[in-house]
PDB file of N, CA and C in Angstrom:
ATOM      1  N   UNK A   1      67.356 -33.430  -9.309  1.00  0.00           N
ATOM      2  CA  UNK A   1      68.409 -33.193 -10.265  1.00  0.00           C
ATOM      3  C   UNK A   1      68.902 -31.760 -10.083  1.00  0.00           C
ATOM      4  N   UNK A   2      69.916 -31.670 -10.148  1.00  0.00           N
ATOM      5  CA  UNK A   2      70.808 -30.408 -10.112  1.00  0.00           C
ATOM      6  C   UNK A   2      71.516 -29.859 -11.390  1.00  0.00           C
ATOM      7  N   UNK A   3      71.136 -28.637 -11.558  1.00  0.00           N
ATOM      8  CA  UNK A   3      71.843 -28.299 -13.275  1.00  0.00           C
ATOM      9  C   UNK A   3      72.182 -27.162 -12.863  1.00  0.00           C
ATOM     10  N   UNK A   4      73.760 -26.739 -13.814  1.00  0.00           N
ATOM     11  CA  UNK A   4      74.589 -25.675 -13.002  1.00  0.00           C
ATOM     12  C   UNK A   4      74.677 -25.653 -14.757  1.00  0.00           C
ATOM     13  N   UNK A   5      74.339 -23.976 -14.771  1.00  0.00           N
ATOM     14  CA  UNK A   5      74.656 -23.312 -16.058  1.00  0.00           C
ATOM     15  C   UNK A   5      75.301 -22.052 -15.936  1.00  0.00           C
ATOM     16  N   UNK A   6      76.414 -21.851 -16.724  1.00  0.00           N
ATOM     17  CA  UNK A   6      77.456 -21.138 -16.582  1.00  0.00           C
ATOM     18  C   UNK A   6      77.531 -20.235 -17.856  1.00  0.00           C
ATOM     19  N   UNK A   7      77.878 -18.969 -17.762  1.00  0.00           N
ATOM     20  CA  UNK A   7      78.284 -18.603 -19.267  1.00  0.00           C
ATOM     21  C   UNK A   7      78.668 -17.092 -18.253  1.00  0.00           C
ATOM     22  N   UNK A   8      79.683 -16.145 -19.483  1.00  0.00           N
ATOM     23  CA  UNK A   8      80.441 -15.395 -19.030  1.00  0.00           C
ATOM     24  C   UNK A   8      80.137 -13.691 -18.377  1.00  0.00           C
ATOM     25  N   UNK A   9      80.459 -13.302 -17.718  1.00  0.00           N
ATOM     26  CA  UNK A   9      80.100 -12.109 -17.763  1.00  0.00           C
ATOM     27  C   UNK A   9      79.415 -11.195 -18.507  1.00  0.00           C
ATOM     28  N   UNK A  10      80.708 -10.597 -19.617  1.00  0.00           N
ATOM     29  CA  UNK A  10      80.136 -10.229 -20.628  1.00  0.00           C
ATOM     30  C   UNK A  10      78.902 -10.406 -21.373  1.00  0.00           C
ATOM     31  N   UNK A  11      78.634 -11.908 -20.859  1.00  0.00           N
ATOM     32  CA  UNK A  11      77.813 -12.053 -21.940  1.00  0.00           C
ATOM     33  C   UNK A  11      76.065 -11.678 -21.540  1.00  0.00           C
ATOM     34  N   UNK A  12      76.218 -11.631 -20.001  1.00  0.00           N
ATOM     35  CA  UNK A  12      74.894 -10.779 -18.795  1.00  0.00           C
ATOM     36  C   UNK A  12      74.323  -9.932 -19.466  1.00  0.00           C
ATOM     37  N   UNK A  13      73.809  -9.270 -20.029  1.00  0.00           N
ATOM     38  CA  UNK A  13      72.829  -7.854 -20.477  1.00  0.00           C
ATOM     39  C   UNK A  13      72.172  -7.486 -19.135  1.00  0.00           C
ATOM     40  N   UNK A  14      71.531  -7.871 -18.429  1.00  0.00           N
ATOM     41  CA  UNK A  14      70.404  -7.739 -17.103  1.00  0.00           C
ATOM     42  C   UNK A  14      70.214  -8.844 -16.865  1.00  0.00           C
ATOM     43  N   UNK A  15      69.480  -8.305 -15.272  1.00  0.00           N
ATOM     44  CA  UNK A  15      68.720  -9.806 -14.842  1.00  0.00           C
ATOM     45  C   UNK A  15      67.539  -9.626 -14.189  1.00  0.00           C
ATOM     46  N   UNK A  16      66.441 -10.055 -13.512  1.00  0.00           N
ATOM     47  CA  UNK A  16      65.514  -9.550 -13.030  1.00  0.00           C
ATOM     48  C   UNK A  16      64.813 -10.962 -12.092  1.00  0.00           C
ATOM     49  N   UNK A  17      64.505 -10.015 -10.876  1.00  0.00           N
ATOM     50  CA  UNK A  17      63.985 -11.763 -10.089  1.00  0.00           C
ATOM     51  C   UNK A  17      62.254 -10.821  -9.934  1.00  0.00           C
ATOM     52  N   UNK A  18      61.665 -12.320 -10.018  1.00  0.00           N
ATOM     53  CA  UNK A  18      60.051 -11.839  -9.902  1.00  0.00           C
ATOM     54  C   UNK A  18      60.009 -12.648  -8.621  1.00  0.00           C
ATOM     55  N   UNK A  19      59.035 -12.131  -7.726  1.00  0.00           N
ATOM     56  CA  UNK A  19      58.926 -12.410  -6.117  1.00  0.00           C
ATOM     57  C   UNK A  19      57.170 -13.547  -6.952  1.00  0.00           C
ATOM     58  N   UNK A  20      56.607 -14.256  -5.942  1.00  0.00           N
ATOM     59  CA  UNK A  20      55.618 -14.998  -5.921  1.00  0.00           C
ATOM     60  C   UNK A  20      54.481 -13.754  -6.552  1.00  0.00           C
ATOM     61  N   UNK A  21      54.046 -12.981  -5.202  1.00  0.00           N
ATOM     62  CA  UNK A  21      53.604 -11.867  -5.668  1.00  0.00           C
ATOM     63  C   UNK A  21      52.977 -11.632  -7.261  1.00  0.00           C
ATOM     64  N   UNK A  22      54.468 -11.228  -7.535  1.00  0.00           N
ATOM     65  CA  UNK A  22      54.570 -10.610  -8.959  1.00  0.00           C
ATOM     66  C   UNK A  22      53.984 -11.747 -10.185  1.00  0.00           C
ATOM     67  N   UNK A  23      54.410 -12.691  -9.840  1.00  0.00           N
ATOM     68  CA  UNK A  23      54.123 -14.006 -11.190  1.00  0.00           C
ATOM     69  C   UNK A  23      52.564 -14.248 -10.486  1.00  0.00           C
ATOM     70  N   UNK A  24      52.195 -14.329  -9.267  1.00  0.00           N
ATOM     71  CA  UNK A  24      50.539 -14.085  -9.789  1.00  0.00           C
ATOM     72  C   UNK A  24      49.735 -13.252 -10.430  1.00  0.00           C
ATOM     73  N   UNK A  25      50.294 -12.385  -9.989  1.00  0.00           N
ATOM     74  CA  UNK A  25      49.848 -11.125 -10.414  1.00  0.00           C
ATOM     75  C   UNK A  25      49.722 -10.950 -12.133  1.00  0.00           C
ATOM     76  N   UNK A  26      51.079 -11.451 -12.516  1.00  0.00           N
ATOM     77  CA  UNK A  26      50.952 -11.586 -14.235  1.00  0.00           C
ATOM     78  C   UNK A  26      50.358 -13.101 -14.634  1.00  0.00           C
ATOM     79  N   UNK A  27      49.727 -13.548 -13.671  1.00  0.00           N
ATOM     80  CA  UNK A  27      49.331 -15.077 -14.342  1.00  0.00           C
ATOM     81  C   UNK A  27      49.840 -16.078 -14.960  1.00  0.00           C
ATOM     82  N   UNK A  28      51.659 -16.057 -14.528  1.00  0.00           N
ATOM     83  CA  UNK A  28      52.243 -16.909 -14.718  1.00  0.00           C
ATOM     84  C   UNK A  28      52.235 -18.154 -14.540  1.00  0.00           C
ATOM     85  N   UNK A  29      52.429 -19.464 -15.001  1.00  0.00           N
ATOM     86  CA  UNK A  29      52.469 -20.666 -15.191  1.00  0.00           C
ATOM     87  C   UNK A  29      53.059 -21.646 -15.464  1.00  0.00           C
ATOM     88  N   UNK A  30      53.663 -22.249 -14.826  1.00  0.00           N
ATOM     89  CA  UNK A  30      54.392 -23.289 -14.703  1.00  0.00           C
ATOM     90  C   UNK A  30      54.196 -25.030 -15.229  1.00  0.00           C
ATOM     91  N   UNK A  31      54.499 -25.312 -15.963  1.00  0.00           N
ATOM     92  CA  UNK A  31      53.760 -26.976 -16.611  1.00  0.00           C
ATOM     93  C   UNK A  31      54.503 -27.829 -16.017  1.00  0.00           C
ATOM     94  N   UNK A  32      54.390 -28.030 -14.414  1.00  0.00           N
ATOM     95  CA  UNK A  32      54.699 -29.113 -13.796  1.00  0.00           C
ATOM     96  C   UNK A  32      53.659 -30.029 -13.004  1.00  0.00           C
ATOM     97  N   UNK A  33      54.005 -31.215 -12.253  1.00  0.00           N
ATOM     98  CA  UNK A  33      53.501 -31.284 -11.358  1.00  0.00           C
ATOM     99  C   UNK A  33      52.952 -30.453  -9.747  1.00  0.00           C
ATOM    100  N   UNK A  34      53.519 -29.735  -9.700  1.00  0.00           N
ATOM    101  CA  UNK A  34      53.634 -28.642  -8.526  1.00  0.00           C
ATOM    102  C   UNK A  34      52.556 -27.647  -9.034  1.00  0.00           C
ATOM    103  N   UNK A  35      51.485 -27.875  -7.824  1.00  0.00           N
ATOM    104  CA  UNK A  35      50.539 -26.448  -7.950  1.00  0.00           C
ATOM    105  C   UNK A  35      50.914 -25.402  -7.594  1.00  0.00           C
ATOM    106  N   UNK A  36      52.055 -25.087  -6.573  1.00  0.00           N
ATOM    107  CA  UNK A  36      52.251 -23.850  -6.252  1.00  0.00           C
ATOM    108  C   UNK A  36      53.251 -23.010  -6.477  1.00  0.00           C
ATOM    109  N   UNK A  37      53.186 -21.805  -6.907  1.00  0.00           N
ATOM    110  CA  UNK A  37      54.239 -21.183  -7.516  1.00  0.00           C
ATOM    111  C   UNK A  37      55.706 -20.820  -6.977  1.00  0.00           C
ATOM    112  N   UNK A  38      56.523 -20.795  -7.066  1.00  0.00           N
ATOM    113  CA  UNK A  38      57.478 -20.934  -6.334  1.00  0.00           C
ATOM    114  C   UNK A  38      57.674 -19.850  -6.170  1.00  0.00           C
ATOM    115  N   UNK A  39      58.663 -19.342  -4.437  1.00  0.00           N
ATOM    116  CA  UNK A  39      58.880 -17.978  -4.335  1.00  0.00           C
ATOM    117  C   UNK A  39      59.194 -17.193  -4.673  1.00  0.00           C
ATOM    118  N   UNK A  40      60.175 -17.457  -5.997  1.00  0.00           N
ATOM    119  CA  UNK A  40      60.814 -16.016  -6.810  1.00  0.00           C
ATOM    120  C   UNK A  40      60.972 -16.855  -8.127  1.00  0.00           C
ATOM    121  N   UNK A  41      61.948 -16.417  -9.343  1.00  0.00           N
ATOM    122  CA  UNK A  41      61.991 -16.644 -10.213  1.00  0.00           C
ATOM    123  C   UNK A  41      62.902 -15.688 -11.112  1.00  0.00           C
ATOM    124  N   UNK A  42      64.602 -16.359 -11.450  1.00  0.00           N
ATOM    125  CA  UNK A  42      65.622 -15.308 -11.037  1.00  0.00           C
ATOM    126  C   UNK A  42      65.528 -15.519 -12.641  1.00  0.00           C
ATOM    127  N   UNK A  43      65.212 -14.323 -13.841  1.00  0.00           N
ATOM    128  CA  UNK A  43      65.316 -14.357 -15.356  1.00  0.00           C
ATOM    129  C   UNK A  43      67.181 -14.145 -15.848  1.00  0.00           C
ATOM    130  N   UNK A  44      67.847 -14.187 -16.403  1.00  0.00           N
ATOM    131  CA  UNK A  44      68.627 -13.787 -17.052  1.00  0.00           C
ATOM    132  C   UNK A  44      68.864 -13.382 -18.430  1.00  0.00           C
ATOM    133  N   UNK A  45      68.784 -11.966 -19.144  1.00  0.00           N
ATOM    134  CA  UNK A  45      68.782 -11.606 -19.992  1.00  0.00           C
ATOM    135  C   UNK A  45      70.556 -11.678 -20.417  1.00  0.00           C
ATOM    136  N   UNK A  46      70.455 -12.485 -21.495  1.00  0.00           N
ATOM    137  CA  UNK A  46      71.749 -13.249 -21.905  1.00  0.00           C
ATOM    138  C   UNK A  46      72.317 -12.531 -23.344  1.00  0.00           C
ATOM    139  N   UNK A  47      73.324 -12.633 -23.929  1.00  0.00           N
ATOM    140  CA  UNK A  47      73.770 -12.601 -25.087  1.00  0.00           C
ATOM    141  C   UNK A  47      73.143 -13.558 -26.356  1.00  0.00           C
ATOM    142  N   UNK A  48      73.147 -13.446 -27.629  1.00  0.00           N
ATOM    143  CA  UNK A  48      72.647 -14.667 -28.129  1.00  0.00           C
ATOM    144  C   UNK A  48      73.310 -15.039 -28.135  1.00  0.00           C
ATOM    145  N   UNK A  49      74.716 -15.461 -28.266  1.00  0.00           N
ATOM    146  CA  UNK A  49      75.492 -16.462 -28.254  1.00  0.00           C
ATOM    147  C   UNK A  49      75.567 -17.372 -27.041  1.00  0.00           C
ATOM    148  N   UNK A  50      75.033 -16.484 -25.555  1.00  0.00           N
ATOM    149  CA  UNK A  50      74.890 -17.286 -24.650  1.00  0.00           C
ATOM    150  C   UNK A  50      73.440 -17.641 -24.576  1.00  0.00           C
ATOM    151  N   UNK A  51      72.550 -17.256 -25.220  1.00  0.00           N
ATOM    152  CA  UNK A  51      71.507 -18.116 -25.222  1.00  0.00           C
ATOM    153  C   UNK A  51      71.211 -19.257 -25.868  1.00  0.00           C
ATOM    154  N   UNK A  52      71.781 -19.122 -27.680  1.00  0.00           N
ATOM    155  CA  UNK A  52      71.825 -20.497 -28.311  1.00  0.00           C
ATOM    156  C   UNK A  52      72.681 -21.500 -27.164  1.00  0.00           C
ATOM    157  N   UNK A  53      73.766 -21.230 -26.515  1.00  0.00           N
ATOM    158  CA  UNK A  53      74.160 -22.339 -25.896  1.00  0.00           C
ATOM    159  C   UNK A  53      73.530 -22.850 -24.932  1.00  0.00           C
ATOM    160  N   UNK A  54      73.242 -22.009 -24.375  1.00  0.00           N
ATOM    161  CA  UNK A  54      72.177 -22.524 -23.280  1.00  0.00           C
ATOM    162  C   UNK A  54      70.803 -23.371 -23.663  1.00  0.00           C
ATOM    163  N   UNK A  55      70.314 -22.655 -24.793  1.00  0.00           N
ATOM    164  CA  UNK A  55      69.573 -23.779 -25.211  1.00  0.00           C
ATOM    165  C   UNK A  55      69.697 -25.029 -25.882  1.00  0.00           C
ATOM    166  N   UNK A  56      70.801 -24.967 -25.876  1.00  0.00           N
ATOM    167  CA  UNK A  56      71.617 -26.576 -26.923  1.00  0.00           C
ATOM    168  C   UNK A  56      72.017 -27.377 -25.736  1.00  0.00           C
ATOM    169  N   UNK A  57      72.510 -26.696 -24.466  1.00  0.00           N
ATOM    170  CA  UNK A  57      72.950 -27.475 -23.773  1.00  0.00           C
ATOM    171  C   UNK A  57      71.252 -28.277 -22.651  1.00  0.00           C
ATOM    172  N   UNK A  58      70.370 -27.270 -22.658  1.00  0.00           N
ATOM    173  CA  UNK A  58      69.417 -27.512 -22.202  1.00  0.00           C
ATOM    174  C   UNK A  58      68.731 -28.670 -23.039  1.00  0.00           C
ATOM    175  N   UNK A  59      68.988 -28.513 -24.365  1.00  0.00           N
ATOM    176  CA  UNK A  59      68.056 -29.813 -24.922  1.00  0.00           C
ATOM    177  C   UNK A  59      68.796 -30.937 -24.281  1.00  0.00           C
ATOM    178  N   UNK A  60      70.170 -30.667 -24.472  1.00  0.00           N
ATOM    179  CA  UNK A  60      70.605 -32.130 -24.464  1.00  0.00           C
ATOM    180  C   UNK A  60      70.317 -32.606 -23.421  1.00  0.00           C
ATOM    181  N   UNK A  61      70.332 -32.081 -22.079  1.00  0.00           N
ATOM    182  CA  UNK A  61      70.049 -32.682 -20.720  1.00  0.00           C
ATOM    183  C   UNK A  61      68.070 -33.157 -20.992  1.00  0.00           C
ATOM    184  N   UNK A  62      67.539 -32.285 -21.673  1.00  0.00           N
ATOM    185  CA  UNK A  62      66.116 -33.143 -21.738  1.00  0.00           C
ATOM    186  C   UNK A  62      66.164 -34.202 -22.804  1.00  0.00           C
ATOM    187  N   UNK A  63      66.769 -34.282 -23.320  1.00  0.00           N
ATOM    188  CA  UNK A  63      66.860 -35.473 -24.277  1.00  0.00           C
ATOM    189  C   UNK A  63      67.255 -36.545 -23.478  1.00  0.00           C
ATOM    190  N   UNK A  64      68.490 -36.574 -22.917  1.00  0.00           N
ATOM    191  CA  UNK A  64      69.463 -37.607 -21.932  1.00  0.00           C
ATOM    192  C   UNK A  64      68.214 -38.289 -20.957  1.00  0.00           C
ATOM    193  N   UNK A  65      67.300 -37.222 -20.435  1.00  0.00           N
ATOM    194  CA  UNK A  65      66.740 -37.553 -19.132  1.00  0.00           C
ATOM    195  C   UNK A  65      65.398 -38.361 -20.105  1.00  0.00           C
ATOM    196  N   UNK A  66      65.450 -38.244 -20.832  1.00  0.00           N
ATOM    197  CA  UNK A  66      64.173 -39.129 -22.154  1.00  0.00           C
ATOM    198  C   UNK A  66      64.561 -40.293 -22.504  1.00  0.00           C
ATOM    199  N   UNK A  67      65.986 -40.423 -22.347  1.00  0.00           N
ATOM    200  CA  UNK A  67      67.119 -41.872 -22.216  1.00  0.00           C
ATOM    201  C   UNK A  67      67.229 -41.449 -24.775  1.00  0.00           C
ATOM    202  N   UNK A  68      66.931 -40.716 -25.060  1.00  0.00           N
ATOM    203  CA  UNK A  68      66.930 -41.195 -26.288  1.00  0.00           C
ATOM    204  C   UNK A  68      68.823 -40.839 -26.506  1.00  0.00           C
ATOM    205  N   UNK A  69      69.139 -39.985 -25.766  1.00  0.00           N
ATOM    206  CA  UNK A  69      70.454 -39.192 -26.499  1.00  0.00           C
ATOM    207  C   UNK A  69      71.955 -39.468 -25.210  1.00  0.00           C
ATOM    208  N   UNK A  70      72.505 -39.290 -25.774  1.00  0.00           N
ATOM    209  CA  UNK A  70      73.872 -38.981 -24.241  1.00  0.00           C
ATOM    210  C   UNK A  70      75.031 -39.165 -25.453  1.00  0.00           C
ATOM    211  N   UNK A  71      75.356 -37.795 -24.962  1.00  0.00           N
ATOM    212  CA  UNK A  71      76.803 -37.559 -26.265  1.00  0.00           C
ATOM    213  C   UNK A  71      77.578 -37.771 -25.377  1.00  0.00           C
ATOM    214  N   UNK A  72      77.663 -37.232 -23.594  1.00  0.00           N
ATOM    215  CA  UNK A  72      78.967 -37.308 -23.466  1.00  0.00           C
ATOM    216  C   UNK A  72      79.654 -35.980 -22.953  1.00  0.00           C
ATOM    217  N   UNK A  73      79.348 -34.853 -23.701  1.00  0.00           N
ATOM    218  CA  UNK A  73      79.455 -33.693 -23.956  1.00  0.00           C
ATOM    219  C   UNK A  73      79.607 -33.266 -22.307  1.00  0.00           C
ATOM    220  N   UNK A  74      80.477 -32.273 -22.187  1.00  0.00           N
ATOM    221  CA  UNK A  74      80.027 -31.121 -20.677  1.00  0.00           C
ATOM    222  C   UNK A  74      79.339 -29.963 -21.091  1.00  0.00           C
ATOM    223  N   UNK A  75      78.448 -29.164 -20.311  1.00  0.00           N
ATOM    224  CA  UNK A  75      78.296 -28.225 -20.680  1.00  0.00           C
ATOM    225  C   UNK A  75      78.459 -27.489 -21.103  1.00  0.00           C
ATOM    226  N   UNK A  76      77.777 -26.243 -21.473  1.00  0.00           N
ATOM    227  CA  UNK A  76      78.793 -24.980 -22.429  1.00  0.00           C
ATOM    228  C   UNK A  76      78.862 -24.142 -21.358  1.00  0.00           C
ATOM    229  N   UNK A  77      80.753 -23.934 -21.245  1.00  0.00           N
ATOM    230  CA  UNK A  77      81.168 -22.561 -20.519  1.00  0.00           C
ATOM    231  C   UNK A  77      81.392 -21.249 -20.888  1.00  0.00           C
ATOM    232  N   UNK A  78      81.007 -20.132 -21.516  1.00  0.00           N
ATOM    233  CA  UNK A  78      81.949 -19.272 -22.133  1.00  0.00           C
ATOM    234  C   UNK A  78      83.649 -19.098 -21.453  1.00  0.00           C
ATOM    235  N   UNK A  79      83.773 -18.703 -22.465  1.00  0.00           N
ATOM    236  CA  UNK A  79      85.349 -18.722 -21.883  1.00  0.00           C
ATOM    237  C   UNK A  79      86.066 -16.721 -21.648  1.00  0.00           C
ATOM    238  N   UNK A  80      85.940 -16.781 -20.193  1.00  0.00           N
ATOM    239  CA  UNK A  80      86.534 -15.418 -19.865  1.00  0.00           C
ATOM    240  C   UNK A  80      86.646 -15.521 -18.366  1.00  0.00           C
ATOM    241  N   UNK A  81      87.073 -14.931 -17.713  1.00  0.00           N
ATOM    242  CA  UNK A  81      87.581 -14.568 -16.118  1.00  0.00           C
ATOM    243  C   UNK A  81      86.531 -14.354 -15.180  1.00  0.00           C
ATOM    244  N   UNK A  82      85.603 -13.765 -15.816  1.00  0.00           N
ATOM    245  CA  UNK A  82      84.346 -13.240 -14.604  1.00  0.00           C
ATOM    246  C   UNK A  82      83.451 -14.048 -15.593  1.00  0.00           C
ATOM    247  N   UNK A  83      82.403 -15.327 -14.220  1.00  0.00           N
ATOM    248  CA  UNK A  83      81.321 -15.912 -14.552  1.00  0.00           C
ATOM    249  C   UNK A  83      79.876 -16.014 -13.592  1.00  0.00           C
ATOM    250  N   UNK A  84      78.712 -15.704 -13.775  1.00  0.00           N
ATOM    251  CA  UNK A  84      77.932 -15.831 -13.215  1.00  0.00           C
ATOM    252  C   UNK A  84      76.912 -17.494 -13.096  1.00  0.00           C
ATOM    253  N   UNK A  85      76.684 -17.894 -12.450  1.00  0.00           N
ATOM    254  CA  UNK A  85      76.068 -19.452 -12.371  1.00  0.00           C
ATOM    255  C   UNK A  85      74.994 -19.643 -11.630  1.00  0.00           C
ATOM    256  N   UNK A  86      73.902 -19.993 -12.394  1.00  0.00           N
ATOM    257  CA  UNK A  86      72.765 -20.222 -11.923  1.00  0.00           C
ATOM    258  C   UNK A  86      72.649 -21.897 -11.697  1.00  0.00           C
ATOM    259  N   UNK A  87      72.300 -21.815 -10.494  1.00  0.00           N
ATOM    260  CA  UNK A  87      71.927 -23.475 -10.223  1.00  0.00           C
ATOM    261  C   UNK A  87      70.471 -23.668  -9.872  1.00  0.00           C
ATOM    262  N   UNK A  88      69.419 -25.135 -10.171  1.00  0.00           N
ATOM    263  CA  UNK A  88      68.299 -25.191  -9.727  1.00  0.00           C
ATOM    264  C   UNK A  88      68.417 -26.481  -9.700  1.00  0.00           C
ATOM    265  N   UNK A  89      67.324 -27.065  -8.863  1.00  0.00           N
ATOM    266  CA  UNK A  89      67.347 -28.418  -8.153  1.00  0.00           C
ATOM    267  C   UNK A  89      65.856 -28.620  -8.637  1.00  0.00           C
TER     268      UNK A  89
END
């Protein structure tokens, strides 16, 4: 599955990528099937307004994939000229 989350510039504060390395090192953990940690791990320190969306839009895709929910809905974009987009597979 592929999920492309979008929200606006502005709304970026920082970002920070942790290398493999680093997330052993802090004893990071992952609750998947996959034992091994993946090579980096790109954070985005967001706005709250772009974080409530992100997390509203994130439930809904785990809800959908639970089969209980499907509004229908597209994602949440902020709306401005410059956007940054994180995708993961």
């Amino acid at each position: 599955m592929e999920v492309t989350l979008t929200f606006g510039c502005k709304e970026l504060r920082r970002y920070s990528v942790w290398e493999q390395q680093e997330l052993e090192a802090e004893e990071l953990l992952f609750n998947d099937d996959e034992e091994s940690l993946p090579p980096a791990v790109l954070l985005f320190f967001v706005s709250e307004t772009a974080a409530a969306a992100v997390q509203k839009d994130l439930h809904k895709l785990c809800v959908k994939q639970d089969g209980n929910m499907n509004t229908g809905e597209k994602a949440h974009t902020a709306d401005t000229n410059s956007e940054h987009t994180a995708v993961s597979n």
